[in-house]
PDB file of N, CA and C in Angstrom:
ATOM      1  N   UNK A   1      -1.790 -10.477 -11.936  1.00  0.00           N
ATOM      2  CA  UNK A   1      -1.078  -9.238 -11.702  1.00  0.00           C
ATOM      3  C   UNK A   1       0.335  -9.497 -11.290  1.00  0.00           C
ATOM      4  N   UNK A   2       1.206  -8.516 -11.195  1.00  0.00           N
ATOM      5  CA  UNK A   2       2.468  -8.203 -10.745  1.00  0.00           C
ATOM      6  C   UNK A   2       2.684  -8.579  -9.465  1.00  0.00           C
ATOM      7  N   UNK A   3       3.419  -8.534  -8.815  1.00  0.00           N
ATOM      8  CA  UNK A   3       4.043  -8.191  -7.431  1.00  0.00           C
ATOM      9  C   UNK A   3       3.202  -7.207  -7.085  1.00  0.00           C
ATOM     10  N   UNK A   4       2.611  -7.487  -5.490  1.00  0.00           N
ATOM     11  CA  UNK A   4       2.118  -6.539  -4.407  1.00  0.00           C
ATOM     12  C   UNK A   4       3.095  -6.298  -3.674  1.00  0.00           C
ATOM     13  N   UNK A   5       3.431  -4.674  -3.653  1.00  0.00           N
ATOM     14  CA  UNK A   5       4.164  -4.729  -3.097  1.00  0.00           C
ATOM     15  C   UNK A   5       4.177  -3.273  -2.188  1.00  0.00           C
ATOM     16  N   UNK A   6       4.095  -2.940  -0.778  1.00  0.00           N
ATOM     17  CA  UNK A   6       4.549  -2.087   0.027  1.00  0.00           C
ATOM     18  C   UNK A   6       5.903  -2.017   1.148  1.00  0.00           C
ATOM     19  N   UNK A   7       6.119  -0.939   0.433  1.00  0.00           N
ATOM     20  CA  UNK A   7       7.990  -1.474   0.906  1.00  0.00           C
ATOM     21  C   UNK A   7       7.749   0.251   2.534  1.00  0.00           C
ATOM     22  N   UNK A   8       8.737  -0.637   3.160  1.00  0.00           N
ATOM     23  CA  UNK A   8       8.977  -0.104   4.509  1.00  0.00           C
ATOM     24  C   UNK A   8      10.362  -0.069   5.059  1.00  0.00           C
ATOM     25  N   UNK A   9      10.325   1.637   5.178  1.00  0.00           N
ATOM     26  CA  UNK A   9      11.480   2.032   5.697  1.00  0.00           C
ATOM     27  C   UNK A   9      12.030   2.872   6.418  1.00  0.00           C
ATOM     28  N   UNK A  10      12.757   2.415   7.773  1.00  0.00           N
ATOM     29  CA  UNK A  10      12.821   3.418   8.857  1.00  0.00           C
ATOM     30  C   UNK A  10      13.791   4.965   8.705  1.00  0.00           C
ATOM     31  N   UNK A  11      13.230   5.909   9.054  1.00  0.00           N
ATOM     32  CA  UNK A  11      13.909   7.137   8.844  1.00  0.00           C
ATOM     33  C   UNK A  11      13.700   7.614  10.626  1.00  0.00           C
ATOM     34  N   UNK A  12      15.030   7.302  11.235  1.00  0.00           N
ATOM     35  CA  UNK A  12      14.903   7.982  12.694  1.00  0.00           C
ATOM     36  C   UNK A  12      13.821   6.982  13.393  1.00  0.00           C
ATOM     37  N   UNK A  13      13.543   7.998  13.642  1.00  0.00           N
ATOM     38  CA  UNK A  13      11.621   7.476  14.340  1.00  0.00           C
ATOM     39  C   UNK A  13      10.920   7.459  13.267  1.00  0.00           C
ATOM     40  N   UNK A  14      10.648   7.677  12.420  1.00  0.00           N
ATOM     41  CA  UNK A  14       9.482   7.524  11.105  1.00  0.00           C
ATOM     42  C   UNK A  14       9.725   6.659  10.722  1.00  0.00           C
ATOM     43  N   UNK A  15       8.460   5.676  10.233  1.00  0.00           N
ATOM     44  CA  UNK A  15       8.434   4.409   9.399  1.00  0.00           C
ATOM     45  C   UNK A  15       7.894   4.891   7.887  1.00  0.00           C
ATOM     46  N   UNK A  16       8.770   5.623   7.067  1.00  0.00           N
ATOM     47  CA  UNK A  16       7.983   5.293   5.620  1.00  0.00           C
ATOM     48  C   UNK A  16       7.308   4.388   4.793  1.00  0.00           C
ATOM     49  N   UNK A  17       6.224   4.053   4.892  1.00  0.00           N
ATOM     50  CA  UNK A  17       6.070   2.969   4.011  1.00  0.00           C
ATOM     51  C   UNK A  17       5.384   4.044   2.617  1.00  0.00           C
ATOM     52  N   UNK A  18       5.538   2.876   1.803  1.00  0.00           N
ATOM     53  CA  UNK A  18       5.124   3.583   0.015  1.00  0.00           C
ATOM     54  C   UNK A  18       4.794   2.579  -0.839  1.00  0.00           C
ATOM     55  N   UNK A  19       3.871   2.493  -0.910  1.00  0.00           N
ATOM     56  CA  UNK A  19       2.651   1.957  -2.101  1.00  0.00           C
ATOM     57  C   UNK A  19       3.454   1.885  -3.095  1.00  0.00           C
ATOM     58  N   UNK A  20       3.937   0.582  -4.162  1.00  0.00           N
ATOM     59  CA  UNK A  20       5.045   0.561  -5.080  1.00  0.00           C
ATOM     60  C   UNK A  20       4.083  -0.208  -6.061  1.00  0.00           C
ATOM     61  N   UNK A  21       2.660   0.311  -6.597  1.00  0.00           N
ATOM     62  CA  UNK A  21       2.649  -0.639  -7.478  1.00  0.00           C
ATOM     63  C   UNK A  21       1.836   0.941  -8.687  1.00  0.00           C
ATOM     64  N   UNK A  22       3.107   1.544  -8.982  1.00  0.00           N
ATOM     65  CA  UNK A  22       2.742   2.771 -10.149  1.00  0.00           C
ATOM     66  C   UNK A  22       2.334   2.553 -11.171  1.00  0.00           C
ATOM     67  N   UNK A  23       2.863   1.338 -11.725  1.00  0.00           N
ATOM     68  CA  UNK A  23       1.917   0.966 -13.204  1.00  0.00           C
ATOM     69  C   UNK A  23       0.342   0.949 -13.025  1.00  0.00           C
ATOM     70  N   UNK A  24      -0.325   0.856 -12.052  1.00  0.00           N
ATOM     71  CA  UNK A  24      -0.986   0.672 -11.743  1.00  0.00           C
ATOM     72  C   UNK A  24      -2.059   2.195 -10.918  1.00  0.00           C
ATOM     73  N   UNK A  25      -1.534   2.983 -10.822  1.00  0.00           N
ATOM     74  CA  UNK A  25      -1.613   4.235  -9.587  1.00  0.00           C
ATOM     75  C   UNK A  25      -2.134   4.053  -8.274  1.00  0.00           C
ATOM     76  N   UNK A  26      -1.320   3.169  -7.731  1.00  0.00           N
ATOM     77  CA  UNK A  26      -1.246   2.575  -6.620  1.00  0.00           C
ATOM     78  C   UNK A  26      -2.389   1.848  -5.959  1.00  0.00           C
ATOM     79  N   UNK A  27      -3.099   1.526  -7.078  1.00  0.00           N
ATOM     80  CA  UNK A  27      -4.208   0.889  -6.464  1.00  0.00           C
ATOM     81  C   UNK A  27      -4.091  -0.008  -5.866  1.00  0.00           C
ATOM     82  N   UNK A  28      -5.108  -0.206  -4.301  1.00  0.00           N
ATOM     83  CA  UNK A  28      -5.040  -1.067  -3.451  1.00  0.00           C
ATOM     84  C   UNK A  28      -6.178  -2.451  -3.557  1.00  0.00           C
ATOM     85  N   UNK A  29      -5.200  -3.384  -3.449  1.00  0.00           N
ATOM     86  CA  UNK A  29      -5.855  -4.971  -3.462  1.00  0.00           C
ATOM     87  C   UNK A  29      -5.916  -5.210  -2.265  1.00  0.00           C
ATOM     88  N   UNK A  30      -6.869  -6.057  -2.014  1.00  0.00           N
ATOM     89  CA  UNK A  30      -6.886  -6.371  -0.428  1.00  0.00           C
ATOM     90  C   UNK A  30      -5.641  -7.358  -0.050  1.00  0.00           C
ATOM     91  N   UNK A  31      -4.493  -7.995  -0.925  1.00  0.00           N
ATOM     92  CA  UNK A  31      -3.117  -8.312  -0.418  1.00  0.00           C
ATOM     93  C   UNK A  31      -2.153  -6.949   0.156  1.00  0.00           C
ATOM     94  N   UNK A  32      -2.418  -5.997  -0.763  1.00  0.00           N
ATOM     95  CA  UNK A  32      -1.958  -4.750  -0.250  1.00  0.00           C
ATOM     96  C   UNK A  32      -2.186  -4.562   0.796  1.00  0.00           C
ATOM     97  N   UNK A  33      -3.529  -4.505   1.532  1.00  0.00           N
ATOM     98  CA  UNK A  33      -3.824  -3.614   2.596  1.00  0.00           C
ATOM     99  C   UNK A  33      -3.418  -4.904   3.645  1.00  0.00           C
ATOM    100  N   UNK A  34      -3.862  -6.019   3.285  1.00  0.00           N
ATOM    101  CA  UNK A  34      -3.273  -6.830   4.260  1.00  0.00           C
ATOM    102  C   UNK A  34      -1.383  -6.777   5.075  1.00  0.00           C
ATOM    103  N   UNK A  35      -0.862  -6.295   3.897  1.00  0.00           N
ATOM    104  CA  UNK A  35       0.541  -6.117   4.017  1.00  0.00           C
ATOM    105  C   UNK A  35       0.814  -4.885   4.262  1.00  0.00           C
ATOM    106  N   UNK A  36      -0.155  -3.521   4.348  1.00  0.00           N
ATOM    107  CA  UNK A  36      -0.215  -2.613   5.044  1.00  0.00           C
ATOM    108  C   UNK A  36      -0.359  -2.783   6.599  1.00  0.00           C
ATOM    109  N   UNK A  37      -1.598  -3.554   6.617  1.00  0.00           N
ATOM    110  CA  UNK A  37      -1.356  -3.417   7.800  1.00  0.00           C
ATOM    111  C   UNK A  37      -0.872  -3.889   8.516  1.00  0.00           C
ATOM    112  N   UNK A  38       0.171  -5.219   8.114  1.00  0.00           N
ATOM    113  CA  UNK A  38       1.274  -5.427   8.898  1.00  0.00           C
ATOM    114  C   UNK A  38       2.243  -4.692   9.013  1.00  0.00           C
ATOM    115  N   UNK A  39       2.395  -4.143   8.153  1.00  0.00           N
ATOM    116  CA  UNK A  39       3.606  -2.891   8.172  1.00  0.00           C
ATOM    117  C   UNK A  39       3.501  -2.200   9.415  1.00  0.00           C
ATOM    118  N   UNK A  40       2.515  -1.958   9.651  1.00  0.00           N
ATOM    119  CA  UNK A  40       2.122  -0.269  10.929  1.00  0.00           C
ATOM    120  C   UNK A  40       2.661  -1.083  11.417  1.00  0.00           C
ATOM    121  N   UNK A  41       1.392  -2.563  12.020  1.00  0.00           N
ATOM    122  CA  UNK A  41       1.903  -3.291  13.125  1.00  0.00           C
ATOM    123  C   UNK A  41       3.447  -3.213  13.404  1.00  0.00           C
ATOM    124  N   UNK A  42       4.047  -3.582  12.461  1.00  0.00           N
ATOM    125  CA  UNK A  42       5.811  -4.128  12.655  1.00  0.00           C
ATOM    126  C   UNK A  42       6.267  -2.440  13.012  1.00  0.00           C
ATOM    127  N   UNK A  43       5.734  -1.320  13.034  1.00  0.00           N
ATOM    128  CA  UNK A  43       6.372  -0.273  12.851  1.00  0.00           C
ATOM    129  C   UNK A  43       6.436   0.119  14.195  1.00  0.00           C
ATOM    130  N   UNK A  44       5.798  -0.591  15.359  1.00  0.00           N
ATOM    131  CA  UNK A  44       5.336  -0.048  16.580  1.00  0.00           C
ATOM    132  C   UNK A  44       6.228   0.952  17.352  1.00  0.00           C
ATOM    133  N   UNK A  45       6.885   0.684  17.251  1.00  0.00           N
ATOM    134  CA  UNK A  45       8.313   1.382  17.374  1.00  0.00           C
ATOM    135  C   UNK A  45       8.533   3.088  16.864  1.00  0.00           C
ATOM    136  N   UNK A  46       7.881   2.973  15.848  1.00  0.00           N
ATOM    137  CA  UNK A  46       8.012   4.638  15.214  1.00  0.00           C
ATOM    138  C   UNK A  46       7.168   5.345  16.081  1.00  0.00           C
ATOM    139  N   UNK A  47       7.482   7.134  15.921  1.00  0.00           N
ATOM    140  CA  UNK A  47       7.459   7.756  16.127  1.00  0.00           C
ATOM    141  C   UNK A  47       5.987   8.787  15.268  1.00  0.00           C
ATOM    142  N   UNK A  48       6.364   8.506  13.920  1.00  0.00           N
ATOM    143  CA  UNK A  48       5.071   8.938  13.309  1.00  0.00           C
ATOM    144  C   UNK A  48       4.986   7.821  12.340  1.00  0.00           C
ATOM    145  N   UNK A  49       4.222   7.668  11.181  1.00  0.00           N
ATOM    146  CA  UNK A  49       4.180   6.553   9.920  1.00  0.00           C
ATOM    147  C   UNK A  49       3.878   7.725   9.099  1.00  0.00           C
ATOM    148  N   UNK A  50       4.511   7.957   7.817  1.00  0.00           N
ATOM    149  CA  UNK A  50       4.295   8.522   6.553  1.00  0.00           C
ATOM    150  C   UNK A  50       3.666   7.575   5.656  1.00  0.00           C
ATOM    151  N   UNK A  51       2.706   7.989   5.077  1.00  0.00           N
ATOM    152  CA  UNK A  51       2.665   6.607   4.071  1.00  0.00           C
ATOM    153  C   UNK A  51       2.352   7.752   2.753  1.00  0.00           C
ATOM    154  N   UNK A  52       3.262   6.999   1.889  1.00  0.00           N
ATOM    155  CA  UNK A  52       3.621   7.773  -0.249  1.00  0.00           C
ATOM    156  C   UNK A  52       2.828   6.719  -0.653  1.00  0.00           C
ATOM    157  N   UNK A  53       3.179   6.810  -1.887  1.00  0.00           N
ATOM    158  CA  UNK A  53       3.008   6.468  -3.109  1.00  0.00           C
ATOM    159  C   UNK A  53       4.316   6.342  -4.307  1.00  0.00           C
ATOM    160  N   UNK A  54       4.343   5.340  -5.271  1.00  0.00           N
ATOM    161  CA  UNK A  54       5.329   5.297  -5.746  1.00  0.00           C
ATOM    162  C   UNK A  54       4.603   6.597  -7.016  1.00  0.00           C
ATOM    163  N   UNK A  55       5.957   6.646  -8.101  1.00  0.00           N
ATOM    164  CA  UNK A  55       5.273   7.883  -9.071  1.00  0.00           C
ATOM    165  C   UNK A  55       4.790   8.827  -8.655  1.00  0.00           C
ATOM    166  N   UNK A  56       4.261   9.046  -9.832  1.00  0.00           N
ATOM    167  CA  UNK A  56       3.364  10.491 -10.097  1.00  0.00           C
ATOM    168  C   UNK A  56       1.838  10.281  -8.780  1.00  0.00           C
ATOM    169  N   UNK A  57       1.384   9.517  -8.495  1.00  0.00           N
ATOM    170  CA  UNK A  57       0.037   9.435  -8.124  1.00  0.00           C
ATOM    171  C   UNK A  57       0.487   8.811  -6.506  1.00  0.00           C
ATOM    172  N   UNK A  58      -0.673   9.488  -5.511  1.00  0.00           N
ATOM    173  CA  UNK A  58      -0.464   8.587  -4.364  1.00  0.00           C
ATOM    174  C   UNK A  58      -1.314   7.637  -3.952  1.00  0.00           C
ATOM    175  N   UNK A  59      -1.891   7.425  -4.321  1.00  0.00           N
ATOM    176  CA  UNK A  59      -2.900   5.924  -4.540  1.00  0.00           C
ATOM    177  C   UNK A  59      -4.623   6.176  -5.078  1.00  0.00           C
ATOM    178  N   UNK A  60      -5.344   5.425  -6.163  1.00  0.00           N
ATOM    179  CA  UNK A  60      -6.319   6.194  -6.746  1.00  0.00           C
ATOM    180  C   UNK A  60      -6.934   5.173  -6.252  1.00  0.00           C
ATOM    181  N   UNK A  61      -7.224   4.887  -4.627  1.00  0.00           N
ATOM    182  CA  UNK A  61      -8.029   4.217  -4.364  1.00  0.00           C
ATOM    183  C   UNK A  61      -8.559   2.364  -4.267  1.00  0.00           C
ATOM    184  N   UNK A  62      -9.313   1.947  -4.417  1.00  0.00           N
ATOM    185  CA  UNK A  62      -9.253  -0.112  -4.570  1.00  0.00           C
ATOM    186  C   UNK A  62      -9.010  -0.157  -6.022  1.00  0.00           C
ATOM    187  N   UNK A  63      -8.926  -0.888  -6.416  1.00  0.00           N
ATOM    188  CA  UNK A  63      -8.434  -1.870  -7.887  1.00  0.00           C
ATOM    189  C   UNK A  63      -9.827  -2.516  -8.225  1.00  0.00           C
ATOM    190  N   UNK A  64     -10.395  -1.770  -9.059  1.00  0.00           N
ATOM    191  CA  UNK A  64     -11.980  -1.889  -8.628  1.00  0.00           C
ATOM    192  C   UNK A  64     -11.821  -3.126  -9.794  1.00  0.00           C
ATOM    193  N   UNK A  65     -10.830  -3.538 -10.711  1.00  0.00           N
ATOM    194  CA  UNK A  65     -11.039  -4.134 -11.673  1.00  0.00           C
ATOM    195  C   UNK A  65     -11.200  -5.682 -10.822  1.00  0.00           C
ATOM    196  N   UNK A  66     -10.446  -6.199  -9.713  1.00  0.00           N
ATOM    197  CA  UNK A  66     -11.070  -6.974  -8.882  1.00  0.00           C
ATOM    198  C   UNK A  66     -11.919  -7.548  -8.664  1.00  0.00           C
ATOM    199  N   UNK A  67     -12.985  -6.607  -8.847  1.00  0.00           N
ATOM    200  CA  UNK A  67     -14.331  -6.424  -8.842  1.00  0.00           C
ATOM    201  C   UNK A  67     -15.123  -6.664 -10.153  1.00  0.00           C
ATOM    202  N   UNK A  68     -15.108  -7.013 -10.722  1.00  0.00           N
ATOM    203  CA  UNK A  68     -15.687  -6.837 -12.173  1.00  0.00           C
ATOM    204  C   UNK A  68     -16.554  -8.414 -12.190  1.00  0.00           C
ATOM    205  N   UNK A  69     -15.707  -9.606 -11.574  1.00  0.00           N
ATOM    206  CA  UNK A  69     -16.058 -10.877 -11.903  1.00  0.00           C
ATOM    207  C   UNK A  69     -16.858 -11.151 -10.312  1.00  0.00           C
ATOM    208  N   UNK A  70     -17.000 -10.237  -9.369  1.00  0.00           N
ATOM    209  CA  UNK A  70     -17.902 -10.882  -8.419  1.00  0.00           C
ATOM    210  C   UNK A  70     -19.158 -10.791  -8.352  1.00  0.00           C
ATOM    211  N   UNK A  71     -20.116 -11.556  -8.011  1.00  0.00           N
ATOM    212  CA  UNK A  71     -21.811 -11.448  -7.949  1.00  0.00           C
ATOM    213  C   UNK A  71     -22.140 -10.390  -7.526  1.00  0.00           C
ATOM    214  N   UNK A  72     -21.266 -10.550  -5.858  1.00  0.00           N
ATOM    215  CA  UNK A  72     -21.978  -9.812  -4.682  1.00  0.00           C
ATOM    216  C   UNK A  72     -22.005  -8.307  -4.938  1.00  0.00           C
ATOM    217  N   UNK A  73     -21.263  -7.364  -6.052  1.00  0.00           N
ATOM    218  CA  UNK A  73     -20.821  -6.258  -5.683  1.00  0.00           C
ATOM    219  C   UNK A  73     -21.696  -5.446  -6.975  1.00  0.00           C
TER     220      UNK A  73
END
C-alpha cells in the first residue's frame, strides 16, 4: 500500500486530525490507528479533537482486505 497517513493540525485549542488515505475511503490499518493514537496523545494540550476524513467519505471502517490472508479471522 501507499503512505499511512493521519495528518494533525492545531486550530486555537482544537487539534484536527484527518484520515488522508481517500483512495482508499479512509480505511483504517492498524498503522493508522497506531498513529492515531499518538496523535490524541501529542494533542494533550487541545481543547476539543475533531477527527475528518479526507474526500467524499469519513472513514468506511478497517481495511478488511488485510484480512483476507490471515488464519485466525
Amino acid at each position: 500500500g501507499g503512505a499511512l497517513v493521519i495528518s494533525a493540525e492545531p486550530v486555537g485549542n482544537v487539534a484536527l486530525l484527518r484520515l488522508d488515505r481517500a483512495a482508499k475511503k479512509n480505511a483504517l490499518t492498524p498503522a493508522m490507528l497506531r498513529d492515531l493514537l499518538g496523535s490524541i496523545d501529542r494533542a494533550n494540550s487541545a481543547r476539543a479533537i475533531v477527527l475528518a476524513g479526507a474526500g467524499d467519505v469519513f472513514c468506511a471502517g478497517f481495511d478488511l482486505t488485510l484480512c483476507k490472508d490471515d488464519p485466525q479471522v
